[in-house]
PDB file of N, CA and C in Angstrom:
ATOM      1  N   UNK A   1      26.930  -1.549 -50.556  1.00  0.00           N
ATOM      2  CA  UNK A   1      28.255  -2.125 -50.603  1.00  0.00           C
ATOM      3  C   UNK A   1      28.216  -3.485 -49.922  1.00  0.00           C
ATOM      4  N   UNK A   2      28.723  -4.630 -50.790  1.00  0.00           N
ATOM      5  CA  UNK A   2      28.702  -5.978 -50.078  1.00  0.00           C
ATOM      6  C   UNK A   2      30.160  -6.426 -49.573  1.00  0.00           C
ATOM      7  N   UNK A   3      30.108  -6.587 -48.065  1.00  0.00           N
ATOM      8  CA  UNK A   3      31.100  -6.565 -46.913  1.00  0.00           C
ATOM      9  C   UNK A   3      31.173  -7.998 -47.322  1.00  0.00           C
ATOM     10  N   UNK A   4      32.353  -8.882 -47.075  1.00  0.00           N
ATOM     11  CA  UNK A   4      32.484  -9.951 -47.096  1.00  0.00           C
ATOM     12  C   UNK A   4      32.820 -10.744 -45.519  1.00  0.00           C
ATOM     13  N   UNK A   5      32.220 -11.968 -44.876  1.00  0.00           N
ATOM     14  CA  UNK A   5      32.911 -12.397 -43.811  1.00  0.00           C
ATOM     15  C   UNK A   5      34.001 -12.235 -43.431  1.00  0.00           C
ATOM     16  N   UNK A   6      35.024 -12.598 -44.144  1.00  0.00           N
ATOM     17  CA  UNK A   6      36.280 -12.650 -44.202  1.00  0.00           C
ATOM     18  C   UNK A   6      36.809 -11.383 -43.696  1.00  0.00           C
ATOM     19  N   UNK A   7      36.565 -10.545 -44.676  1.00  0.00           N
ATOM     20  CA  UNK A   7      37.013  -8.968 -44.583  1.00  0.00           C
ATOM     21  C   UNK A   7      36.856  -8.694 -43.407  1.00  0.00           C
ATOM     22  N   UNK A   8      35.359  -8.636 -43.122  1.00  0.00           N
ATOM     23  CA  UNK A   8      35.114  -8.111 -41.178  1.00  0.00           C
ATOM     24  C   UNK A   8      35.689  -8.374 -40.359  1.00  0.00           C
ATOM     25  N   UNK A   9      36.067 -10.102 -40.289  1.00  0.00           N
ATOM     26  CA  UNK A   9      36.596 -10.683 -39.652  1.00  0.00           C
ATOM     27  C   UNK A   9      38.247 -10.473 -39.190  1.00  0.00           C
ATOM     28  N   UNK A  10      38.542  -9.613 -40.572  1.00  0.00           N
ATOM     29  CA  UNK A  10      40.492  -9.164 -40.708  1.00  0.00           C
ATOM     30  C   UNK A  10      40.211  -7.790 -40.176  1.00  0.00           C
ATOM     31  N   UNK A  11      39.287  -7.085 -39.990  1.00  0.00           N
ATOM     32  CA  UNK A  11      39.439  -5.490 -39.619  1.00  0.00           C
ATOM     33  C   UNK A  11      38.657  -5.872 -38.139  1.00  0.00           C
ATOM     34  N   UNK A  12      39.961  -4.930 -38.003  1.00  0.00           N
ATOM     35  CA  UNK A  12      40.058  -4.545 -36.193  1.00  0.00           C
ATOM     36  C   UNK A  12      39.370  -3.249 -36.114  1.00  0.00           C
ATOM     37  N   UNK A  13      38.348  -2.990 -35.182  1.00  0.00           N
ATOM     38  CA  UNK A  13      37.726  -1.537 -35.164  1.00  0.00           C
ATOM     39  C   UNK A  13      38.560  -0.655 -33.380  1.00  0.00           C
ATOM     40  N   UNK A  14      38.342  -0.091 -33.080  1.00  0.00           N
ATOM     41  CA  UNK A  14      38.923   0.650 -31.520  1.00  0.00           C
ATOM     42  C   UNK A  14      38.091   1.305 -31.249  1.00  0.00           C
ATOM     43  N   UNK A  15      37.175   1.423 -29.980  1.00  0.00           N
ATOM     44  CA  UNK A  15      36.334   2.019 -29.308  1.00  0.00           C
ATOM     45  C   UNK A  15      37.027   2.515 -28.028  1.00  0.00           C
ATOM     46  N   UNK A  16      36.507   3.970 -28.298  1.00  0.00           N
ATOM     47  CA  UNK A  16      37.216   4.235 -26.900  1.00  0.00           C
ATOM     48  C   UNK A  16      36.164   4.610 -25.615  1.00  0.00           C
ATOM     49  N   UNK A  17      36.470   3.848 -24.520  1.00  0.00           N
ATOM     50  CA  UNK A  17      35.094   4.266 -23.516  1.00  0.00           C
ATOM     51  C   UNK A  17      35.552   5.321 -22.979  1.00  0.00           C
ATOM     52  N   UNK A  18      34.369   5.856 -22.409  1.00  0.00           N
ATOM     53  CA  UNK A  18      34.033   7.147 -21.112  1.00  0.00           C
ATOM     54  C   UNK A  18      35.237   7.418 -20.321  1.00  0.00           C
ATOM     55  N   UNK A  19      35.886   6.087 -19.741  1.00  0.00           N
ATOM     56  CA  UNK A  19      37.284   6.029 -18.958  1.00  0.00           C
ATOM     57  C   UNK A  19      38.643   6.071 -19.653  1.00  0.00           C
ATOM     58  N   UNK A  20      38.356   6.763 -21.143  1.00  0.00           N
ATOM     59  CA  UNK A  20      39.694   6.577 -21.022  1.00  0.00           C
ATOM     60  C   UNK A  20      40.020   4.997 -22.228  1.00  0.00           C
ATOM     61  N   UNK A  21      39.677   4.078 -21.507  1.00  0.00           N
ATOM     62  CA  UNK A  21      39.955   2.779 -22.376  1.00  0.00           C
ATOM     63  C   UNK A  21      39.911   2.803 -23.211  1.00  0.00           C
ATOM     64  N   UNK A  22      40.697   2.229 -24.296  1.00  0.00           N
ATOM     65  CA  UNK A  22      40.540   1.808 -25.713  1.00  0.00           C
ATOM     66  C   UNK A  22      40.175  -0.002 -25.746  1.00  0.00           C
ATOM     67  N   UNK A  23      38.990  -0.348 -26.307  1.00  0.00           N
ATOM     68  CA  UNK A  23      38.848  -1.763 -26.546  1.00  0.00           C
ATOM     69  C   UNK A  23      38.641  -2.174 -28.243  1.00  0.00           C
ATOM     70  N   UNK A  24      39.383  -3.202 -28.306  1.00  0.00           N
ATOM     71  CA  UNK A  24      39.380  -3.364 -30.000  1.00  0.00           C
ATOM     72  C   UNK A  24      38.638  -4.829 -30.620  1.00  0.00           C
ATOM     73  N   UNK A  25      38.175  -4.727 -31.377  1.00  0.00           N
ATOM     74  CA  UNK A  25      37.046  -5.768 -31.330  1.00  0.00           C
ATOM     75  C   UNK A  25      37.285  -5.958 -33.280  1.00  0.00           C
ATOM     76  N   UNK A  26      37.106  -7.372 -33.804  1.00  0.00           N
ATOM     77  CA  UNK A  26      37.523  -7.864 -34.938  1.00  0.00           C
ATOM     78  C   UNK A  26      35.365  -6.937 -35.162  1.00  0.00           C
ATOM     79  N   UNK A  27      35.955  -6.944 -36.944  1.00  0.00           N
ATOM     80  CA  UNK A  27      34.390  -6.281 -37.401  1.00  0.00           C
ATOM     81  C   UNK A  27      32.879  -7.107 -37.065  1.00  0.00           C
ATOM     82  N   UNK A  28      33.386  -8.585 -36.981  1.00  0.00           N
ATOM     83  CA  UNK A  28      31.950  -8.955 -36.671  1.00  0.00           C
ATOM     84  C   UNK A  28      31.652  -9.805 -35.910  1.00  0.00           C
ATOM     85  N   UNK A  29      32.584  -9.159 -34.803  1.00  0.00           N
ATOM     86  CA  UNK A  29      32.285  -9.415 -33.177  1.00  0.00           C
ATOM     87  C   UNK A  29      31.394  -8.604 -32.921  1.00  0.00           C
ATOM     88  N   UNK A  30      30.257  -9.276 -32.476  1.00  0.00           N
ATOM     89  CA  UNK A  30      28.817  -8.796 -31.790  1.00  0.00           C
ATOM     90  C   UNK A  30      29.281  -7.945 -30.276  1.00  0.00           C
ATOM     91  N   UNK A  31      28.732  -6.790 -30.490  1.00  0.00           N
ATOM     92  CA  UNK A  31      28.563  -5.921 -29.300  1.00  0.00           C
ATOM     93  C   UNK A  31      27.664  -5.279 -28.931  1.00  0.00           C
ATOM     94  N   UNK A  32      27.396  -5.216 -27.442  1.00  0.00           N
ATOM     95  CA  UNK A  32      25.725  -4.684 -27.053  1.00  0.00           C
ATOM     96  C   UNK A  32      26.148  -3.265 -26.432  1.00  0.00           C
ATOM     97  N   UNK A  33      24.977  -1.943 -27.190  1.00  0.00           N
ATOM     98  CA  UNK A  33      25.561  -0.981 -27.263  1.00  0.00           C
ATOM     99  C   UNK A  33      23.846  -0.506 -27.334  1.00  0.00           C
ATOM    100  N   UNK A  34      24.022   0.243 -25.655  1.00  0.00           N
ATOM    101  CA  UNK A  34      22.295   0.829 -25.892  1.00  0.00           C
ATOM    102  C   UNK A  34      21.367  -0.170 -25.594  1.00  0.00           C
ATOM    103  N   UNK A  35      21.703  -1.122 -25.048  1.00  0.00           N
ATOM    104  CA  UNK A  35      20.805  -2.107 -25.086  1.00  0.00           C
ATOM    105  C   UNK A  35      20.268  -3.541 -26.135  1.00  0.00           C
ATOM    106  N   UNK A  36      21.275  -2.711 -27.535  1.00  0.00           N
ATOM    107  CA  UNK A  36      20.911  -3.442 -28.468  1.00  0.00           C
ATOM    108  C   UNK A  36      22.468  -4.270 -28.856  1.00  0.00           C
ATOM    109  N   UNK A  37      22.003  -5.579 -29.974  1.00  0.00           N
ATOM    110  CA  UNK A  37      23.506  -6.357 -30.340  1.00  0.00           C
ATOM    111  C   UNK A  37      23.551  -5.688 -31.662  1.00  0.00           C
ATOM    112  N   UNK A  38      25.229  -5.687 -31.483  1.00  0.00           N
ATOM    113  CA  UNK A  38      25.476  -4.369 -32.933  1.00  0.00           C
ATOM    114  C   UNK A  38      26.524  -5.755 -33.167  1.00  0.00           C
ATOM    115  N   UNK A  39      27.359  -5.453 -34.535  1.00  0.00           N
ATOM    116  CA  UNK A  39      28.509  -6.366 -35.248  1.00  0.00           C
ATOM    117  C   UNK A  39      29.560  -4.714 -35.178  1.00  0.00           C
ATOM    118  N   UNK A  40      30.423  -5.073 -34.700  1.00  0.00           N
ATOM    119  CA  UNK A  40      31.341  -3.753 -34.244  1.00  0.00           C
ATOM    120  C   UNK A  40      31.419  -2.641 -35.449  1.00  0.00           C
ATOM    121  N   UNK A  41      31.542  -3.263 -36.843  1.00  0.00           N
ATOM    122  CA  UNK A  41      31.785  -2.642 -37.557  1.00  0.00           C
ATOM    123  C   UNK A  41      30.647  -1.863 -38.254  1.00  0.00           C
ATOM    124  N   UNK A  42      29.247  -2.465 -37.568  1.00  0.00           N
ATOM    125  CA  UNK A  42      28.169  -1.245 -37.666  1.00  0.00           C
ATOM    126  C   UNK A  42      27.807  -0.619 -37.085  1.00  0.00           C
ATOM    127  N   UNK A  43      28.952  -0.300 -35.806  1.00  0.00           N
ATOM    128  CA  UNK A  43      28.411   0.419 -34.801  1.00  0.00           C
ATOM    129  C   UNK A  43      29.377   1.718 -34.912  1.00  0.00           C
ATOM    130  N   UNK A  44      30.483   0.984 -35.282  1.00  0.00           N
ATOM    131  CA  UNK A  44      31.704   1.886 -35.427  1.00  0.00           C
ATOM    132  C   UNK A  44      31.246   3.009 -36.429  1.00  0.00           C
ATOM    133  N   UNK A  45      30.384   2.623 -37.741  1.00  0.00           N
ATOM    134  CA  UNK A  45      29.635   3.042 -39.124  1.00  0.00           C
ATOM    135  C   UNK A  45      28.966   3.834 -38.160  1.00  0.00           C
ATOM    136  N   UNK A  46      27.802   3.576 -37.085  1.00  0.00           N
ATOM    137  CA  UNK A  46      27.017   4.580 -36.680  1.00  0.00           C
ATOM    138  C   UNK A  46      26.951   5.344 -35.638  1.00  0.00           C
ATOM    139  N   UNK A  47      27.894   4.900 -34.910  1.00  0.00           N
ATOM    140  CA  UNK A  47      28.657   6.022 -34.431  1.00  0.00           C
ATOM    141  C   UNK A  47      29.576   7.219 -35.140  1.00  0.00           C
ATOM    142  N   UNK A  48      30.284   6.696 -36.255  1.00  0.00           N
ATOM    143  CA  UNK A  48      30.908   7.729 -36.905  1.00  0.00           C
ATOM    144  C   UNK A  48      30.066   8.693 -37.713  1.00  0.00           C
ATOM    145  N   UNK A  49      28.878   8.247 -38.713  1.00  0.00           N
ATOM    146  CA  UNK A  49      27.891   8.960 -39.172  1.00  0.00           C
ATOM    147  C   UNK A  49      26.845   9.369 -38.129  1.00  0.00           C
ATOM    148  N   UNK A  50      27.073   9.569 -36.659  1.00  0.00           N
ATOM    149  CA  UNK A  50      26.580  10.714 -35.573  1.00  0.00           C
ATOM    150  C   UNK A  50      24.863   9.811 -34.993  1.00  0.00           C
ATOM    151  N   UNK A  51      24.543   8.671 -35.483  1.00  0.00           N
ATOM    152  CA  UNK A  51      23.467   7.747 -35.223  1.00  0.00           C
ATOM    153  C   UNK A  51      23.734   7.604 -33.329  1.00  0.00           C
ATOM    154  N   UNK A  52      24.821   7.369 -33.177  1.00  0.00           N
ATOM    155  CA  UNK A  52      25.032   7.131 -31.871  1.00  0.00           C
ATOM    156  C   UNK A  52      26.453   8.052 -31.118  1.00  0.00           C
ATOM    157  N   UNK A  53      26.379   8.928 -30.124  1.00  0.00           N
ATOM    158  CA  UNK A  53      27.264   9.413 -29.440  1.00  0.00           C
ATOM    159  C   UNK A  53      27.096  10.515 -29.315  1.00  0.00           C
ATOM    160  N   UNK A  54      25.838  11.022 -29.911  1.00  0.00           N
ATOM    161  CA  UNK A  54      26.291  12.465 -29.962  1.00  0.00           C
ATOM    162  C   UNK A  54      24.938  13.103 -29.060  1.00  0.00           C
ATOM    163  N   UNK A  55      25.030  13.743 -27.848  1.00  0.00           N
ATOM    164  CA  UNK A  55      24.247  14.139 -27.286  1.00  0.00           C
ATOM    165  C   UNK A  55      24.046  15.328 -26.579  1.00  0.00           C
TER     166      UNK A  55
END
């Protein structure tokens, strides 16, 4: 499936941390997660398909 800049850029993703927090981040705002730089909206992808969180 081909994501467009634009698109990422209009979708808001919500992560919620350990504490409680909710932080919301546009799709391809870079975030470091594990050590590594993710684009939110592929982290959000692999976290939801169980790649990351589940332990």
């Amino acid at each position: 499936m081909l994501v467009k800049e634009q698109d990422l850029e209009n979708t808001t993703y919500q992560f919620e941390l350990e504490d409680g927090e909710v932080v919301e981040l546009k799709g391809n705002e870079e975030i470091e997660y594990d050590g590594e730089l993710h684009s939110a909206a592929n982290l959000f992808d692999a976290m939801k398909e169980g790649y990351y969180g589940k332990f």
